[in-house]
C-alpha atoms as a PDB file:
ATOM      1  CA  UNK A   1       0.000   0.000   0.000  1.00  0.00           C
ATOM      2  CA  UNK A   2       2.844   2.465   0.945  1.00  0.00           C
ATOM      3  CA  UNK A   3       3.577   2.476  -3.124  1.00  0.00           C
ATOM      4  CA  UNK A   4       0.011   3.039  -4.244  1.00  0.00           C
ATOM      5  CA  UNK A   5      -0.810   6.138  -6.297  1.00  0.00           C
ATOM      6  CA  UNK A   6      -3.698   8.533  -5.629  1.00  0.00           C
ATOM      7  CA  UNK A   7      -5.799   5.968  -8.097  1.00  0.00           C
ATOM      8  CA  UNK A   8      -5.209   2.899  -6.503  1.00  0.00           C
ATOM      9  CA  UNK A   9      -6.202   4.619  -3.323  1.00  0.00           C
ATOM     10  CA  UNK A  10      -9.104   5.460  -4.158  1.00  0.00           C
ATOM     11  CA  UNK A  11     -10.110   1.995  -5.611  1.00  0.00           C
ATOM     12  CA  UNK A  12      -9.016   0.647  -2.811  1.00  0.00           C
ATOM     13  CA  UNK A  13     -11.784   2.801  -1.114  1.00  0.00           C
ATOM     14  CA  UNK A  14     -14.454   1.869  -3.195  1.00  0.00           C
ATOM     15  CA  UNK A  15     -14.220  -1.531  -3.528  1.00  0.00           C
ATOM     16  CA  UNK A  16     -12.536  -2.905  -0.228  1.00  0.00           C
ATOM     17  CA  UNK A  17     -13.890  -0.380   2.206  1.00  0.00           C
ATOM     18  CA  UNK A  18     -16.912   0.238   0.098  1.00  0.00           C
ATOM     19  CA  UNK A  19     -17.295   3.681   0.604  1.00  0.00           C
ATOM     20  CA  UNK A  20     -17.480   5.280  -2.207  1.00  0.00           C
ATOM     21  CA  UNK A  21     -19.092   8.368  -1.427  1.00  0.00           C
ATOM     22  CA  UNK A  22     -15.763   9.506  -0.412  1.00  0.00           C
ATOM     23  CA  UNK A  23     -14.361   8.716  -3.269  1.00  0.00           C
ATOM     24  CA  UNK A  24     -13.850  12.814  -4.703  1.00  0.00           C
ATOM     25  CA  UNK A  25     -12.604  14.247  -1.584  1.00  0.00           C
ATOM     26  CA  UNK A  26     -10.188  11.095  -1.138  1.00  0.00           C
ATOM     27  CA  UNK A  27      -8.943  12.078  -4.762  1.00  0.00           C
ATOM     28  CA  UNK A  28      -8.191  15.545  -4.437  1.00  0.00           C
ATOM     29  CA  UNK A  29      -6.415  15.203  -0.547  1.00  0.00           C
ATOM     30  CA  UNK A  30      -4.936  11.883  -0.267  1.00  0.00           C
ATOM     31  CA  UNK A  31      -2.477  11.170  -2.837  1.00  0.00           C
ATOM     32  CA  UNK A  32      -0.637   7.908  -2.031  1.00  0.00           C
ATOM     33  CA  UNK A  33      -0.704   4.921  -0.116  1.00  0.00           C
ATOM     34  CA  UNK A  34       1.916   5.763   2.446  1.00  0.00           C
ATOM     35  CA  UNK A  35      -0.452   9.455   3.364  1.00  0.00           C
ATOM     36  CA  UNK A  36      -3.332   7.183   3.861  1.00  0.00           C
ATOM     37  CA  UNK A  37      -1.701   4.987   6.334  1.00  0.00           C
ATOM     38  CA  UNK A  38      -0.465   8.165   7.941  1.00  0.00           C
ATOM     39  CA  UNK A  39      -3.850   9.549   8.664  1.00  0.00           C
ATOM     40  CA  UNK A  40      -5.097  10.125  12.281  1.00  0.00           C
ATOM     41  CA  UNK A  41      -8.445  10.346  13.071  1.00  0.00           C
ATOM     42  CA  UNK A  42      -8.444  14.497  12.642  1.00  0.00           C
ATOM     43  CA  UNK A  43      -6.721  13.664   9.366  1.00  0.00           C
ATOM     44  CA  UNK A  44      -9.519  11.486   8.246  1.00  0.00           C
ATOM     45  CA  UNK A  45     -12.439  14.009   9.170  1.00  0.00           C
ATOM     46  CA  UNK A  46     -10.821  16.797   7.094  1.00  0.00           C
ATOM     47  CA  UNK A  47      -9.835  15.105   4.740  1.00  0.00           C
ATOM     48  CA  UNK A  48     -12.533  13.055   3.442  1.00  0.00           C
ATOM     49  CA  UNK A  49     -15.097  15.376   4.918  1.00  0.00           C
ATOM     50  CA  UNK A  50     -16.075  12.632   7.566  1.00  0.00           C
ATOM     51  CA  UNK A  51     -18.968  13.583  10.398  1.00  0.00           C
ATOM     52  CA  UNK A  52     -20.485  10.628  10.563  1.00  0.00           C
ATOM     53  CA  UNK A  53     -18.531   8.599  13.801  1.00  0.00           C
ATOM     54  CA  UNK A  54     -18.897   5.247  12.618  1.00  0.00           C
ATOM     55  CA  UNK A  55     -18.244   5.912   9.165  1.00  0.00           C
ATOM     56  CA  UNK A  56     -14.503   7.512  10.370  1.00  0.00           C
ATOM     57  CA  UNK A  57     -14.430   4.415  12.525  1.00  0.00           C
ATOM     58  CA  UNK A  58     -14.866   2.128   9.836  1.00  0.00           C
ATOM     59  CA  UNK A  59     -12.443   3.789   7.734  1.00  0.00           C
ATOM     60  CA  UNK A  60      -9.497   3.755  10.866  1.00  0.00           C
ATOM     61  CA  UNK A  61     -10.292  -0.118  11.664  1.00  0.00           C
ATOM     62  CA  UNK A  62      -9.578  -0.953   8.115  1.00  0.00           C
ATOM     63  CA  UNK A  63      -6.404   1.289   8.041  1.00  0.00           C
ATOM     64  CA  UNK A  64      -5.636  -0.850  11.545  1.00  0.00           C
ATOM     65  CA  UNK A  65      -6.018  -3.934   9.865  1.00  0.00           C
ATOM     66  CA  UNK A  66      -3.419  -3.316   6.715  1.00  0.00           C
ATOM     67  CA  UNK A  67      -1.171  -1.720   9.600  1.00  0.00           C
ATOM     68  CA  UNK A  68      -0.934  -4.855  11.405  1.00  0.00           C
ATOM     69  CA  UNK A  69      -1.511  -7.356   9.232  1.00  0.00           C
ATOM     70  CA  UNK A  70      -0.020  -9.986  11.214  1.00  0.00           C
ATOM     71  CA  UNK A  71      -1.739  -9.293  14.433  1.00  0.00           C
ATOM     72  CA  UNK A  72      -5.330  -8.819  13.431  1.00  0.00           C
ATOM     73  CA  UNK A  73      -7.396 -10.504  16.134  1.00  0.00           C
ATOM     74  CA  UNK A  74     -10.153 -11.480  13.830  1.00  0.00           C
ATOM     75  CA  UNK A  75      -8.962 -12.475  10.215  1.00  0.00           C
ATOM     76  CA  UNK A  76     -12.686 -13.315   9.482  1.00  0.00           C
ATOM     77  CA  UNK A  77     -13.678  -9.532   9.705  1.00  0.00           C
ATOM     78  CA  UNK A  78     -12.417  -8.430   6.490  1.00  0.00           C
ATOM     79  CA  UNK A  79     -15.043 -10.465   4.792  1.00  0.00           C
ATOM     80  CA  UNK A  80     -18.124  -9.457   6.621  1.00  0.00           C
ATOM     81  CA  UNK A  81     -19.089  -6.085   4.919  1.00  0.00           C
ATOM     82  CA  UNK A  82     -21.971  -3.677   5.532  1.00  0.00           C
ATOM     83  CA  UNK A  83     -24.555  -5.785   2.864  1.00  0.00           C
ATOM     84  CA  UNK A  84     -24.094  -9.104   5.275  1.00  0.00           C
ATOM     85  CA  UNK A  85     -24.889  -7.294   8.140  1.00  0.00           C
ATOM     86  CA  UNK A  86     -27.712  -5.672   7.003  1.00  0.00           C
ATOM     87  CA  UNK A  87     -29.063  -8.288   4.881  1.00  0.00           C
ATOM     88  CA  UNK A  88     -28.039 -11.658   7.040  1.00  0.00           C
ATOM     89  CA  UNK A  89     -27.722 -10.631  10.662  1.00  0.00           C
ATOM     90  CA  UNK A  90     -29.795  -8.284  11.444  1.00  0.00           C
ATOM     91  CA  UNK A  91     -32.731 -11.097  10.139  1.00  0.00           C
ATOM     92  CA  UNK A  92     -31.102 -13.484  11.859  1.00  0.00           C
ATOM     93  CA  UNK A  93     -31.284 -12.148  15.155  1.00  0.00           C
ATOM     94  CA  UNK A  94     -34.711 -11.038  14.843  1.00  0.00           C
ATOM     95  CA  UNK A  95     -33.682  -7.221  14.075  1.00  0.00           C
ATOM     96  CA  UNK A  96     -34.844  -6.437  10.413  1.00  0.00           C
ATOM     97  CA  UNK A  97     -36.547  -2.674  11.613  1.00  0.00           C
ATOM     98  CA  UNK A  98     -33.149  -1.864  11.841  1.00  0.00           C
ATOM     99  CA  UNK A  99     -31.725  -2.199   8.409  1.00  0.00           C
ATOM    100  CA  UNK A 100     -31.792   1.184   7.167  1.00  0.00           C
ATOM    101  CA  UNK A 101     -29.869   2.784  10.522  1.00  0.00           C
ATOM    102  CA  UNK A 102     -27.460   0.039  10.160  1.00  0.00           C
ATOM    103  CA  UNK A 103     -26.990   0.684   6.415  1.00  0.00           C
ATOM    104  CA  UNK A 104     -26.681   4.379   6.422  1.00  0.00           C
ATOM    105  CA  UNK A 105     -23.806   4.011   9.301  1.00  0.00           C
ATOM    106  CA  UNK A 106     -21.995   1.352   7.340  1.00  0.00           C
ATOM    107  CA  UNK A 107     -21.608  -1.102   9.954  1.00  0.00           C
ATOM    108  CA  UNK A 108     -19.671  -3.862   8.846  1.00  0.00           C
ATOM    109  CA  UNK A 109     -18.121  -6.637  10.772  1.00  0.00           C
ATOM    110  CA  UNK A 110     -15.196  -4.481  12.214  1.00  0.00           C
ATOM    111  CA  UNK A 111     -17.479  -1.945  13.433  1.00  0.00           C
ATOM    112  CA  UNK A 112     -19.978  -4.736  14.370  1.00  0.00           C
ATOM    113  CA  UNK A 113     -17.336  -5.842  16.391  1.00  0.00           C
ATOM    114  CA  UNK A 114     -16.559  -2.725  18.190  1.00  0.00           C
ATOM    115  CA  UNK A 115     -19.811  -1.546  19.002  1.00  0.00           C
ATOM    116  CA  UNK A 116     -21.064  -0.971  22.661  1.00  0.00           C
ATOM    117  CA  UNK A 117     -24.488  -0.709  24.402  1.00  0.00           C
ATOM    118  CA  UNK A 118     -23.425   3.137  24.524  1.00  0.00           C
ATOM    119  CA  UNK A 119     -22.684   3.313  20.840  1.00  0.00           C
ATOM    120  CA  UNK A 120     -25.677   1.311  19.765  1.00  0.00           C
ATOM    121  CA  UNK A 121     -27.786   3.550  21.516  1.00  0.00           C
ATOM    122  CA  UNK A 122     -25.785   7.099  20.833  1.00  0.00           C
ATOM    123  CA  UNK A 123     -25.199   5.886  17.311  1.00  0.00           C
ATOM    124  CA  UNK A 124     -27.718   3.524  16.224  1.00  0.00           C
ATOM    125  CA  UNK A 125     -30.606   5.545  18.142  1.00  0.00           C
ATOM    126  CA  UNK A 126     -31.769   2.037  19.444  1.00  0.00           C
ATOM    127  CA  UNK A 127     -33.039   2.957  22.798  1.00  0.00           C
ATOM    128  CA  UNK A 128     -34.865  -0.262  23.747  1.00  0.00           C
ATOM    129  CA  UNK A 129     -32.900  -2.402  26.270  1.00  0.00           C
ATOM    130  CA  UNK A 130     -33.904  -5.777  24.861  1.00  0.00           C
ATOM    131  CA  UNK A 131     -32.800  -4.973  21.409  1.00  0.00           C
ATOM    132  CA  UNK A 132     -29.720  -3.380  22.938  1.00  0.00           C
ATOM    133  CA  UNK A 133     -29.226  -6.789  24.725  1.00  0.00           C
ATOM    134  CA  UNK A 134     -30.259  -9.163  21.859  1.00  0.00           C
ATOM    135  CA  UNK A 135     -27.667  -7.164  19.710  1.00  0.00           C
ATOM    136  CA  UNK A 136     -24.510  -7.081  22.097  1.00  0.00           C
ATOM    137  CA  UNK A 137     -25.367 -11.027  22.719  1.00  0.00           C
ATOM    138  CA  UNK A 138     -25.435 -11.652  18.795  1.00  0.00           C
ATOM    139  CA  UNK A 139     -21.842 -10.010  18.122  1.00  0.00           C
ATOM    140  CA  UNK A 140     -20.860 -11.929  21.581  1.00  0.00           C
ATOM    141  CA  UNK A 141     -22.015 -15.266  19.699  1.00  0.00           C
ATOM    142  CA  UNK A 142     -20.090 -14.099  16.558  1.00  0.00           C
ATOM    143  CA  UNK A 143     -16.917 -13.329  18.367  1.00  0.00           C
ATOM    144  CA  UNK A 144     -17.228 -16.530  20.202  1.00  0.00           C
ATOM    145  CA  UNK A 145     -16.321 -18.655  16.638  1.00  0.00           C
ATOM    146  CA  UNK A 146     -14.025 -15.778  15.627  1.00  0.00           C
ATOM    147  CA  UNK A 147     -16.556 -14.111  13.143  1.00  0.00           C
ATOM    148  CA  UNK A 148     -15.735 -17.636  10.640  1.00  0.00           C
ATOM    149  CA  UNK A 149     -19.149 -18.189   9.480  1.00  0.00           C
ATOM    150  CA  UNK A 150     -18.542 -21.483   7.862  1.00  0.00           C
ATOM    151  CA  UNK A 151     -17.700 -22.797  11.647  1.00  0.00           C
ATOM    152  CA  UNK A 152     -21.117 -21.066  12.998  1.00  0.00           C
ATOM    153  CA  UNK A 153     -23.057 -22.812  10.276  1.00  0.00           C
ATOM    154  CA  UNK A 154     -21.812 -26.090  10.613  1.00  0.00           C
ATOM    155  CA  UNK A 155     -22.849 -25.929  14.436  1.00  0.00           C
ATOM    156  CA  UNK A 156     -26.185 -24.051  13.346  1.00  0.00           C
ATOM    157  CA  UNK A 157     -26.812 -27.238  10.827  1.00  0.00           C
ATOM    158  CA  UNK A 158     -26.287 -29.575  13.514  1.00  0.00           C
ATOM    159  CA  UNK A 159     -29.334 -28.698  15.528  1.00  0.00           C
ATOM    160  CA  UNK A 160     -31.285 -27.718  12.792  1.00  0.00           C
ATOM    161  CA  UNK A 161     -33.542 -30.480  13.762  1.00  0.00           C
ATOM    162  CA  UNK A 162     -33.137 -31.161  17.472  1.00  0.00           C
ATOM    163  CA  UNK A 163     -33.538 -29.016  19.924  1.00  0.00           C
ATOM    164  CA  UNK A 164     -29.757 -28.149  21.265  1.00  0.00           C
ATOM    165  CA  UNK A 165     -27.218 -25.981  21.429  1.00  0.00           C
ATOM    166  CA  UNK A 166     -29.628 -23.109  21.661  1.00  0.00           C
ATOM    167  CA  UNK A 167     -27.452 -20.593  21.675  1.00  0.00           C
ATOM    168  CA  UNK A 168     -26.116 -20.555  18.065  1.00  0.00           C
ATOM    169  CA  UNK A 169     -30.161 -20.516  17.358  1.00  0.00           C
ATOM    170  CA  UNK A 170     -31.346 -17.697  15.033  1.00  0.00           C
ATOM    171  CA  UNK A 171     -34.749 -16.003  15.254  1.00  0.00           C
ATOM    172  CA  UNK A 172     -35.612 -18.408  12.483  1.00  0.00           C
ATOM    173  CA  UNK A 173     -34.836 -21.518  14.314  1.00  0.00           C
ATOM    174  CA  UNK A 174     -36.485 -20.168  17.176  1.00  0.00           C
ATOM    175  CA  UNK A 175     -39.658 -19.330  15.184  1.00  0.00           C
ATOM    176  CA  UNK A 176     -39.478 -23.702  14.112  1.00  0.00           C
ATOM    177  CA  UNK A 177     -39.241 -24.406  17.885  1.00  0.00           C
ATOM    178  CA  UNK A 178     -42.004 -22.377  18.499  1.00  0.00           C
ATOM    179  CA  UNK A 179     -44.284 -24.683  15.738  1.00  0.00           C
ATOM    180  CA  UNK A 180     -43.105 -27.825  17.419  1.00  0.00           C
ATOM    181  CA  UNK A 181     -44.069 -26.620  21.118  1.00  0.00           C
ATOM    182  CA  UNK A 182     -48.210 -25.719  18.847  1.00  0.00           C
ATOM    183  CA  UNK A 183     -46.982 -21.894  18.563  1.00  0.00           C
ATOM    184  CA  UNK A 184     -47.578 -21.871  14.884  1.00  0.00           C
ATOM    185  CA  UNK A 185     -49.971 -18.975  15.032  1.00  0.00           C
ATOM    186  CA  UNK A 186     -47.013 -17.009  16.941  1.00  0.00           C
ATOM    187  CA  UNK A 187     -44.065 -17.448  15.258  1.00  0.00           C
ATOM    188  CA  UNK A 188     -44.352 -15.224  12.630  1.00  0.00           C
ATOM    189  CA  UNK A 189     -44.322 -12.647  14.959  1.00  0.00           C
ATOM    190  CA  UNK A 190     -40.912 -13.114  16.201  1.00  0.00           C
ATOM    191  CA  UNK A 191     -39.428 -11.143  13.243  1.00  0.00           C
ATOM    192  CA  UNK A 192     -39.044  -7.799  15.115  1.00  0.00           C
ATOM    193  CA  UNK A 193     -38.726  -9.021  18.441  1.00  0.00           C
ATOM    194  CA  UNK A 194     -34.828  -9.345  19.107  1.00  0.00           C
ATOM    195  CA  UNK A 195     -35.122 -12.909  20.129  1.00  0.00           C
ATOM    196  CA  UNK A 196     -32.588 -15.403  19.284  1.00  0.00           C
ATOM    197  CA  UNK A 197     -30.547 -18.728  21.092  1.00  0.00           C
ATOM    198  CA  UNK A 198     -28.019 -16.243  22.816  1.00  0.00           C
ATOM    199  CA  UNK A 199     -30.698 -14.353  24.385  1.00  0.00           C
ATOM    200  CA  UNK A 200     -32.471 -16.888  25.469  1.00  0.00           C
ATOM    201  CA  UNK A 201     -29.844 -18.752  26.885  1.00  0.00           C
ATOM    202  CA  UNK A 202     -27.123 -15.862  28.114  1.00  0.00           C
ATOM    203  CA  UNK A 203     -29.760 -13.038  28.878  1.00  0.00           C
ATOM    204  CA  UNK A 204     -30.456 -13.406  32.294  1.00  0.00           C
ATOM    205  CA  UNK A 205     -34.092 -11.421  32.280  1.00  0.00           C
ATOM    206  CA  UNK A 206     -35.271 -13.490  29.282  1.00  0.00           C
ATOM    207  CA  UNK A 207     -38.401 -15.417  30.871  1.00  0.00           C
ATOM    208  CA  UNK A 208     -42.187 -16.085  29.922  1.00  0.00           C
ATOM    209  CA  UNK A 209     -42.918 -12.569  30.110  1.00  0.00           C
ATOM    210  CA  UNK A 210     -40.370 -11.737  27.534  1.00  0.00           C
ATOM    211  CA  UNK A 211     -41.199 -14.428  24.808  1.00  0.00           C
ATOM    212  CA  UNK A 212     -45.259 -13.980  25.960  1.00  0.00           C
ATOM    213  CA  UNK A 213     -44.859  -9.898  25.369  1.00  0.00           C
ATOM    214  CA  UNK A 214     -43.110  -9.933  22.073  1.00  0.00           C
ATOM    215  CA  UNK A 215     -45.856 -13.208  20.870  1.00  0.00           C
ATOM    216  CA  UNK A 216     -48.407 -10.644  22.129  1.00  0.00           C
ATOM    217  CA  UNK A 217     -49.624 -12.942  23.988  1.00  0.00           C
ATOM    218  CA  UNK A 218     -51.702 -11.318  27.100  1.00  0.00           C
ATOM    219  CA  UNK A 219     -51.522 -11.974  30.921  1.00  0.00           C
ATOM    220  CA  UNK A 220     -54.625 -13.012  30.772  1.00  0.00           C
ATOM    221  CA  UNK A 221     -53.845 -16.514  28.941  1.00  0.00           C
ATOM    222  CA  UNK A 222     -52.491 -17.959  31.926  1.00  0.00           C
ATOM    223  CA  UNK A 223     -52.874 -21.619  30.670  1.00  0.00           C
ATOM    224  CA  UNK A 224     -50.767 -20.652  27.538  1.00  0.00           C
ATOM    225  CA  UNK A 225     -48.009 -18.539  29.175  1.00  0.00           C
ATOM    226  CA  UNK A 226     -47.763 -22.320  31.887  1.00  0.00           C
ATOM    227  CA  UNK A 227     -47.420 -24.295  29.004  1.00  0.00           C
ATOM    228  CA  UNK A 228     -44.604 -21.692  27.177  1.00  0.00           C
ATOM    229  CA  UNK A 229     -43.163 -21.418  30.718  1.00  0.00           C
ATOM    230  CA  UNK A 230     -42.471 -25.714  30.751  1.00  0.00           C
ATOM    231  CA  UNK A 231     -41.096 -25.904  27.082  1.00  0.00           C
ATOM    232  CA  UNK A 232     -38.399 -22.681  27.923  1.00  0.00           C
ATOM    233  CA  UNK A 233     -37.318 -24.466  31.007  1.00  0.00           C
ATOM    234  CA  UNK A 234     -36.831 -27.855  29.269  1.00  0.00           C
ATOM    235  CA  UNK A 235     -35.093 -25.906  26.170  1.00  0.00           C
ATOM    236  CA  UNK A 236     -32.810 -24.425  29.035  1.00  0.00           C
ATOM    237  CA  UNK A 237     -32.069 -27.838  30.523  1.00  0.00           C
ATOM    238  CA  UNK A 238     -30.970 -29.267  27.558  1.00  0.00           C
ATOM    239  CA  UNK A 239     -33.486 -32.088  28.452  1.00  0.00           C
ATOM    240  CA  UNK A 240     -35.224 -31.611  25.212  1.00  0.00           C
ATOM    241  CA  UNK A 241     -34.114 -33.905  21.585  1.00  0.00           C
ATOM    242  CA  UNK A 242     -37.332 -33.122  19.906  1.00  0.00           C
ATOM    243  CA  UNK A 243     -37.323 -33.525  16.111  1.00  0.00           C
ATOM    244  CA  UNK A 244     -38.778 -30.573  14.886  1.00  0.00           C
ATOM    245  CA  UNK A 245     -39.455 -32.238  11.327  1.00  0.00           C
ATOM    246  CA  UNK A 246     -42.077 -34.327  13.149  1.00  0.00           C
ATOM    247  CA  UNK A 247     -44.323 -31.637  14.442  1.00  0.00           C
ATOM    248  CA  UNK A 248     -44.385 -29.180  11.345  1.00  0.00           C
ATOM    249  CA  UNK A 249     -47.798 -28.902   9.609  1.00  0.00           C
ATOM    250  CA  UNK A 250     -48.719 -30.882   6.621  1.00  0.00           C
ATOM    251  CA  UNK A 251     -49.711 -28.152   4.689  1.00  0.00           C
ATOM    252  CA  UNK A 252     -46.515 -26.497   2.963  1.00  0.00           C
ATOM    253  CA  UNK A 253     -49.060 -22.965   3.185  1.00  0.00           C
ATOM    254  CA  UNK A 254     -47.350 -21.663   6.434  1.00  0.00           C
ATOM    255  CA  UNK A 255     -43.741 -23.366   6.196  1.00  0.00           C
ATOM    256  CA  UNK A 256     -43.596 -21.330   3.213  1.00  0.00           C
ATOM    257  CA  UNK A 257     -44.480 -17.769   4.888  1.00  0.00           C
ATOM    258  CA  UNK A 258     -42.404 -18.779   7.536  1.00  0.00           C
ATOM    259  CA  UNK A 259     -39.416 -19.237   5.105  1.00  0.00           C
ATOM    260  CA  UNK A 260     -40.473 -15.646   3.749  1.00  0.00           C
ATOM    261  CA  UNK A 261     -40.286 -14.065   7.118  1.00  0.00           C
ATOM    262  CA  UNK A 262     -37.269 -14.901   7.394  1.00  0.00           C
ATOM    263  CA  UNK A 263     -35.001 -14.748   4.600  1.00  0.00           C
ATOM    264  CA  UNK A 264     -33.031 -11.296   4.149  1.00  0.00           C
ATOM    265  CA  UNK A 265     -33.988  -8.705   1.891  1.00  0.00           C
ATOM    266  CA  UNK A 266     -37.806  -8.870   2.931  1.00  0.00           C
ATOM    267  CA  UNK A 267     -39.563  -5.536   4.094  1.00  0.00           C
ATOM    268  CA  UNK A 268     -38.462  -3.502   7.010  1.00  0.00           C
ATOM    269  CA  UNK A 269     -41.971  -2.436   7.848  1.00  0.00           C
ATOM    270  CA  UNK A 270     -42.230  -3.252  11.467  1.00  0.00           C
ATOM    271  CA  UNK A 271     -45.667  -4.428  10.879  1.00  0.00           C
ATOM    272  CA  UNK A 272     -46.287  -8.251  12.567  1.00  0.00           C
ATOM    273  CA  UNK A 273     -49.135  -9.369   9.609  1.00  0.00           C
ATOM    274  CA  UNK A 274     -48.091 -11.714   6.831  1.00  0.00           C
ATOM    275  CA  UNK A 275     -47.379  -8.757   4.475  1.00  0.00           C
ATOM    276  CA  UNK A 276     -44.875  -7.962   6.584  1.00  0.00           C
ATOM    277  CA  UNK A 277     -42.783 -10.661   5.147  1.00  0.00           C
ATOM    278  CA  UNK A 278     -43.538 -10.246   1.548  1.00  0.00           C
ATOM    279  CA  UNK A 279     -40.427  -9.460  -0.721  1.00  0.00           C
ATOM    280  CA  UNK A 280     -39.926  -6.055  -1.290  1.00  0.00           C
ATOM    281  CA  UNK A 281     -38.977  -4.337  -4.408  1.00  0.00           C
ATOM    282  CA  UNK A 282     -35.607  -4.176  -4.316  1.00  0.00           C
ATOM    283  CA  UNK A 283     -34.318  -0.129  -4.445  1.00  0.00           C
ATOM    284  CA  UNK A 284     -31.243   0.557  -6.592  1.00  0.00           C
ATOM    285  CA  UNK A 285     -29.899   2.071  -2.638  1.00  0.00           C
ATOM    286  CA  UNK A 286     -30.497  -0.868  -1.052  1.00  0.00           C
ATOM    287  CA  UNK A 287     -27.862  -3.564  -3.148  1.00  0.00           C
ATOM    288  CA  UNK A 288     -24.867  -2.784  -4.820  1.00  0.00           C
ATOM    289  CA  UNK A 289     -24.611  -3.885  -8.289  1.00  0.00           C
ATOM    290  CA  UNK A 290     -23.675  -7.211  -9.324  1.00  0.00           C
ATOM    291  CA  UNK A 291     -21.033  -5.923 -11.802  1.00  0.00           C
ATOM    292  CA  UNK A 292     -19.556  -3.846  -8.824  1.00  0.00           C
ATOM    293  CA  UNK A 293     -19.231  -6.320  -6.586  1.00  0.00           C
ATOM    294  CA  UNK A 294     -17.094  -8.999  -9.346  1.00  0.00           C
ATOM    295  CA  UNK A 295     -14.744  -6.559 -10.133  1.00  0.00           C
ATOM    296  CA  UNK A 296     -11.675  -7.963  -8.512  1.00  0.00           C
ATOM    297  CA  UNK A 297      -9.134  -5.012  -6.812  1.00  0.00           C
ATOM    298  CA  UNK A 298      -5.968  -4.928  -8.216  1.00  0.00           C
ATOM    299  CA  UNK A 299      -3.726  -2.566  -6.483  1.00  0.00           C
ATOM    300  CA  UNK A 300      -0.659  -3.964  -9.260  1.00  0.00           C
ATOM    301  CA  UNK A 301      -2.617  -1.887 -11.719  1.00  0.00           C
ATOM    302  CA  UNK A 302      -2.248   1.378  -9.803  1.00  0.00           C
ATOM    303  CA  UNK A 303       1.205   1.482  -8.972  1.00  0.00           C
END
């Protein structure tokens, strides 16, 4: 990098970093590799014209991780950008209302990894505890296999019928156990709600009153919130092998909206009916384009 020219700089930002609304004021004030790994966080708000916090801090992690190649704590990191979180994670912990604050910041896995209650809610503007919780739990779970998604799924496909090792569950899985327990009606409604294996299992307040409140579920149903209250303490036990193949409806009608609520890139209305969970049209700000995202960076060109 400390040979690049001004060019292969500002490739670098556009396709590695992916930000290339930065891309003219990078031009015109940083014109070689060895000034960009110079910059210091002043450097990088006046130069690029940087407010935005995590957008600076995005921009200094990566800078952090070509400075130290060789003692990057997380190799994984680098391959996580801001279109998996938005489009993967966030579903998968049961957070899709918060796509658009997530993609406007440019979270990607380095600042995912970073992030604190206090910057999720100075930064993110999430203020509600839970979904403060269910999100510091869900980069906790990530950190936990080192951010290498191949190892996460393998353990994810491993229970992906019996009911253990909750805590690499995603709101999807969660929304299956809630069929095989006679929740069917409910489970679609999990899609906003935060709830995932890590909160259920490392989030000390999670409890009937949790799950029953984000089911919308009221006090009143007593019977119902006994029965939920048996099947979370045998899921916390570990007591539980029940195949969930064997309990799911024979009618393909709701595995099928179930798949739809959640699969990433579906609406981010926060609205708990079955339309909810209807594709959206996809908006030319929401996805990068195909052809951007094959071209292959080159810094040999530049230099």
């Amino acid at each position: 990098m400390v040979r690049w020219k001004s060019e292969a700089v500002v490739a670098w930002l556009e396709l590695v970093v992916q930000m290339p609304m930065y891309s003219k004021a990078c031009s015109e004030n940083v014109k070689s590799g060895k000034v960009l790994l110079s910059l210091s966080d002043n450097d990088i708000q006046t130069g690029f014209s940087m407010i935005n916090p995590l957008h600076k801090r995005k921009l200094r992690l990566a800078l952090e991780d070509v400075r130290q190649t060789d003692s990057v704590t997380y190799p994984c990191l680098a391959k996580l950008d801001h279109w998996w979180v938005v489009n993967e994670w966030l579903p998968s912990i049961g957070l899709n209302q918060y796509k658009g604050t997530f993609r406007e910041n440019l979270v990607d896995g380095r600042v995912l990894n970073s992030l604190t209650r206090k910057d999720i809610e100075r930064h993110l503007n999430i203020v509600d505890r839970s979904h403060q919780t269910s999100i510091t739990l869900g980069i906790e779970l990530l950190a936990k296999y080192s951010y290498d998604l191949e190892k996460l799924t393998v353990k994810r496909a491993g229970c992906q019928n019996i009911d253990r090792d909750v805590e690499v569950w995603t709101t999807g899985r969660c929304a299956e156990w809630l069929i095989s327990i006679d929740l069917k009606e409910h489970a679609n409604k999990l899609s906003y709600s935060g709830i995932h294996g890590a909160v259920i299992t490392q989030d000390k307040e999670f409890n009937v009153d949790v799950l029953a409140s984000a089911l919308l579920i009221p006090v009143q149903r007593k019977v119902l919130r006994r029965h939920m209250e048996q099947e979370i303490a045998v899921l916390k036990s570990g007591g539980s092998r029940r195949q969930t193949t064997q309990t799911k409806p024979k009618s393909g009608k709701f595995k099928d909206s179930l798949s739809r609520a959640f699969t990433p890139n579906r609406s981010e209305t926060p609205d708990h009916s079955l339309k909810a969970f209807k594709a959206a049209e996809p908006g030319s700000h929401c996805k990068p384009d195909p052809e951007t995202l094959s071209i292959k960076f080159d810094p040999e060109i530049y230099a």
